[in-house]
PDB file of N, CA and C in Angstrom:
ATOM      1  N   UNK A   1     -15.544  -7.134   4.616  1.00  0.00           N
ATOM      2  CA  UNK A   1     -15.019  -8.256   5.361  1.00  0.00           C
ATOM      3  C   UNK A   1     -13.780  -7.838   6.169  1.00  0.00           C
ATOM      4  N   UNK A   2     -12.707  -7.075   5.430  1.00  0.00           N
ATOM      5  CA  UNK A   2     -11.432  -6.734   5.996  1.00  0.00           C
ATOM      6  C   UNK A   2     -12.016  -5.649   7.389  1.00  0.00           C
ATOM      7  N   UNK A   3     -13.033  -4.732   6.582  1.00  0.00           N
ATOM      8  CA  UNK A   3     -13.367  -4.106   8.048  1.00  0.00           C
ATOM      9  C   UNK A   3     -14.368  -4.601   8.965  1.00  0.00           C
ATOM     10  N   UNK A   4     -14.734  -5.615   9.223  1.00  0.00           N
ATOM     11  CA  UNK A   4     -15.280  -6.442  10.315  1.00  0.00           C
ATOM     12  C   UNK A   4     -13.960  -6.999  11.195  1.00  0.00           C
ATOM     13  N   UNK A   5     -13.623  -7.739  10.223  1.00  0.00           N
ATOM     14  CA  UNK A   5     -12.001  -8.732  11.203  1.00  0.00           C
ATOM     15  C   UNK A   5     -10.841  -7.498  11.715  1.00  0.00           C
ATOM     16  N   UNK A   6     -10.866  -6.051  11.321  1.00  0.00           N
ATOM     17  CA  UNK A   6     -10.051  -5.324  11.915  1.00  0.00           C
ATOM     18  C   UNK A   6     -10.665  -3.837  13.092  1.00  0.00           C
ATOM     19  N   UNK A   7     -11.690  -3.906  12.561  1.00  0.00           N
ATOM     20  CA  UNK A   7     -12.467  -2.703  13.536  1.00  0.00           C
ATOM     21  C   UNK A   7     -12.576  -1.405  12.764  1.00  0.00           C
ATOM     22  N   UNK A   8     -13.165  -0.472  12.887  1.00  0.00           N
ATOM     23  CA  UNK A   8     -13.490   0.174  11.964  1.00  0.00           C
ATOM     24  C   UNK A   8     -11.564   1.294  12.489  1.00  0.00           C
ATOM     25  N   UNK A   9     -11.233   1.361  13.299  1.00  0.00           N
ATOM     26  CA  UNK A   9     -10.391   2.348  13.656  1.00  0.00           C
ATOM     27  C   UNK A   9      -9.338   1.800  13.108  1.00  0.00           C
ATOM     28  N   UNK A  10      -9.165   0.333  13.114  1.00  0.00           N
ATOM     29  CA  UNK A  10      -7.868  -0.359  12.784  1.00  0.00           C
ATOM     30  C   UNK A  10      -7.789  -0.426  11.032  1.00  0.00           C
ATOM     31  N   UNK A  11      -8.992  -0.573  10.610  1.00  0.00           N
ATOM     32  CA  UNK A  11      -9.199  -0.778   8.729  1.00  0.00           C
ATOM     33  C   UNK A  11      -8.902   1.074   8.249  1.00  0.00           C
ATOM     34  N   UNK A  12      -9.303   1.975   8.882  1.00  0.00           N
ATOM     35  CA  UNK A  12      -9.154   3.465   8.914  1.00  0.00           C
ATOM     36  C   UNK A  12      -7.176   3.268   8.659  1.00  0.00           C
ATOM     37  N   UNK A  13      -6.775   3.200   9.406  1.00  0.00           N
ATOM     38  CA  UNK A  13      -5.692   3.399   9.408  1.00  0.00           C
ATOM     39  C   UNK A  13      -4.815   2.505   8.507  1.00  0.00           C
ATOM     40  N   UNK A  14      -5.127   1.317   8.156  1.00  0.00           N
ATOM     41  CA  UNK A  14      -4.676   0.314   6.811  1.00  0.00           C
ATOM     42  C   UNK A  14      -5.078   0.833   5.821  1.00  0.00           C
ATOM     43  N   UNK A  15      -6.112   1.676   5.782  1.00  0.00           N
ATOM     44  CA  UNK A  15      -6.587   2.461   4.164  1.00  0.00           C
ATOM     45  C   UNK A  15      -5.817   3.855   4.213  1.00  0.00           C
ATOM     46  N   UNK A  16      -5.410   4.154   5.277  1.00  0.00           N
ATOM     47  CA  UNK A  16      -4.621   5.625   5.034  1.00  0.00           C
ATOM     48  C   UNK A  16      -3.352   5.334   4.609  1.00  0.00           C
ATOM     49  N   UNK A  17      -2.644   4.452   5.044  1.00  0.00           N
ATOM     50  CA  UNK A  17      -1.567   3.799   5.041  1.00  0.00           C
ATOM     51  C   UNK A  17      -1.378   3.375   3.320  1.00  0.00           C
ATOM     52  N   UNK A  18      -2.363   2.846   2.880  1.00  0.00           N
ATOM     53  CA  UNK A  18      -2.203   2.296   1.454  1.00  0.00           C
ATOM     54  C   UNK A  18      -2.787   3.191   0.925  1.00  0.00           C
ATOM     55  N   UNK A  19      -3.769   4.268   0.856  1.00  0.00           N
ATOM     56  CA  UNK A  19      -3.580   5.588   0.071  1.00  0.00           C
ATOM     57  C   UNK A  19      -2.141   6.205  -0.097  1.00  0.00           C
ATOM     58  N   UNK A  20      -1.439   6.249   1.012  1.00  0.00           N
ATOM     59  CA  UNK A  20      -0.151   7.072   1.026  1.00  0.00           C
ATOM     60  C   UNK A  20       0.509   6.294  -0.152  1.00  0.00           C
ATOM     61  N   UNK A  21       0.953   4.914  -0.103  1.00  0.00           N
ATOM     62  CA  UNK A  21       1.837   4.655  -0.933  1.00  0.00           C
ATOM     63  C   UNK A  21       0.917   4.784  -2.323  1.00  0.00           C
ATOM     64  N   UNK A  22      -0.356   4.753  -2.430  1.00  0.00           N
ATOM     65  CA  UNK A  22      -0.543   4.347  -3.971  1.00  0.00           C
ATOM     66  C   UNK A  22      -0.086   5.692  -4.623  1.00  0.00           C
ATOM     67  N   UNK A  23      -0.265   6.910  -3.356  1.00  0.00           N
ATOM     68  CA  UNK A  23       0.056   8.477  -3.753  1.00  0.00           C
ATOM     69  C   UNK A  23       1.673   8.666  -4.090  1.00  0.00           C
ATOM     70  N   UNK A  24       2.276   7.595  -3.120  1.00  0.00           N
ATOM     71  CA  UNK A  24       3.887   7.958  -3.288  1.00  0.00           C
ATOM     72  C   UNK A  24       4.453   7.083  -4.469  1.00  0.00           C
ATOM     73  N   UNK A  25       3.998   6.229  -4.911  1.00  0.00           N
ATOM     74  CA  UNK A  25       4.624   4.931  -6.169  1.00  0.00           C
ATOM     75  C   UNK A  25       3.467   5.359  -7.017  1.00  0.00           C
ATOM     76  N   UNK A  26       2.680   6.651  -7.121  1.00  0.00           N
ATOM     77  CA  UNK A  26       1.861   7.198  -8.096  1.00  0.00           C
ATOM     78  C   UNK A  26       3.125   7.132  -9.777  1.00  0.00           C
ATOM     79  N   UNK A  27       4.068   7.684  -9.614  1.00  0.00           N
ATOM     80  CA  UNK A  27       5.035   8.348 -10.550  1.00  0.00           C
ATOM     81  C   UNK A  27       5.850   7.211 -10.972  1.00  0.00           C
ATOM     82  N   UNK A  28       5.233   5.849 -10.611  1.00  0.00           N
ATOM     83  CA  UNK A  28       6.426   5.249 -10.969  1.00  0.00           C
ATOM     84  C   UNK A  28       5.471   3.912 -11.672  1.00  0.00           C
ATOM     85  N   UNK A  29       6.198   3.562 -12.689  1.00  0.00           N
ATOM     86  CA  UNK A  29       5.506   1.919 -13.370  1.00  0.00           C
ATOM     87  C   UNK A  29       5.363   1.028 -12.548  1.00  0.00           C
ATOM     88  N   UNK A  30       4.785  -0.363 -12.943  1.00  0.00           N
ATOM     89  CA  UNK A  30       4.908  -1.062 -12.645  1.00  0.00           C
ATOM     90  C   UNK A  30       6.310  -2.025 -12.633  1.00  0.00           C
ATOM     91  N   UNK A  31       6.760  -1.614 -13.787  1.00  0.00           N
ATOM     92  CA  UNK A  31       8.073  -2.139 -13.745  1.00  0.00           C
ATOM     93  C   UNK A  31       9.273  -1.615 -12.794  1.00  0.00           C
ATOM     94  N   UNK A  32       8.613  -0.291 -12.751  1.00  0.00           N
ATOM     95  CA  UNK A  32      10.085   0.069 -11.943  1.00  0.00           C
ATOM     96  C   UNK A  32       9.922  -0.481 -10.406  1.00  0.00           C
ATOM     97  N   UNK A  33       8.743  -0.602 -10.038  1.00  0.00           N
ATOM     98  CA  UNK A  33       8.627  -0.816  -8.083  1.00  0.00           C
ATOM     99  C   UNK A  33       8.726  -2.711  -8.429  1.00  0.00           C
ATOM    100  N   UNK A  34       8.703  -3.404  -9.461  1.00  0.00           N
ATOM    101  CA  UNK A  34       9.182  -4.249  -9.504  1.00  0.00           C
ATOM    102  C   UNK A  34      10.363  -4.794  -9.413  1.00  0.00           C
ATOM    103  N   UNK A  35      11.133  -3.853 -10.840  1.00  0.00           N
ATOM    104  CA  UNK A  35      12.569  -3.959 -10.229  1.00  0.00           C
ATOM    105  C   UNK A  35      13.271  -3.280  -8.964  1.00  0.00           C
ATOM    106  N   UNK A  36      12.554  -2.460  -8.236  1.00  0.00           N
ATOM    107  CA  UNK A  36      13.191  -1.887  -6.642  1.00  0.00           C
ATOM    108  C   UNK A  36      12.937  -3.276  -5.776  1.00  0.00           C
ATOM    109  N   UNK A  37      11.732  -4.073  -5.974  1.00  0.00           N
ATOM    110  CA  UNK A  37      11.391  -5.086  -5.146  1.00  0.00           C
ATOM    111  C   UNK A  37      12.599  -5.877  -5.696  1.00  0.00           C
ATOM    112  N   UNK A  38      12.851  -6.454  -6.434  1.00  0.00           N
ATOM    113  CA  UNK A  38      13.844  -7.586  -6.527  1.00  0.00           C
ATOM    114  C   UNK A  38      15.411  -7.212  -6.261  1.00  0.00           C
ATOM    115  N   UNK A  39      15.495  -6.120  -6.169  1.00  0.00           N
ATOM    116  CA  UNK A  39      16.970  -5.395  -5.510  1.00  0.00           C
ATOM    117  C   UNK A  39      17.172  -5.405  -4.411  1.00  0.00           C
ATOM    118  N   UNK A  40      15.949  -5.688  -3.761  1.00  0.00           N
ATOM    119  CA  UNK A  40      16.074  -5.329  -2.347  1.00  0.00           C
ATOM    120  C   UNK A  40      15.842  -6.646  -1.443  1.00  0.00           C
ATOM    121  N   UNK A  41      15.712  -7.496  -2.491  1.00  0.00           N
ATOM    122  CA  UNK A  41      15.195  -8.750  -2.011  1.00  0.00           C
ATOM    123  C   UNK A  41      16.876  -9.522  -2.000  1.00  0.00           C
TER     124      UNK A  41
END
């Protein structure tokens, strides 16, 4: 569905994009990118 409403070039690049972070917040809990979110908020 997401890649119909964005195009296949535009969903390409939203999935590279969210590979990167799941690769970069790989090392870290859930708790901790929780508490970075509410610090920053």
């Amino acid at each position: 569905m997401l890649r119909e409403a964005l195009g296949p070039e535009l969903y390409e690049a939203v999935l590279a994009i969210r590979r990167a972070e799941a690769e970069l917040f790989a090392m870290f809990t859930d708790a901790d990118v929780i508490e970075a979110v509410r610090r920053r908020c």
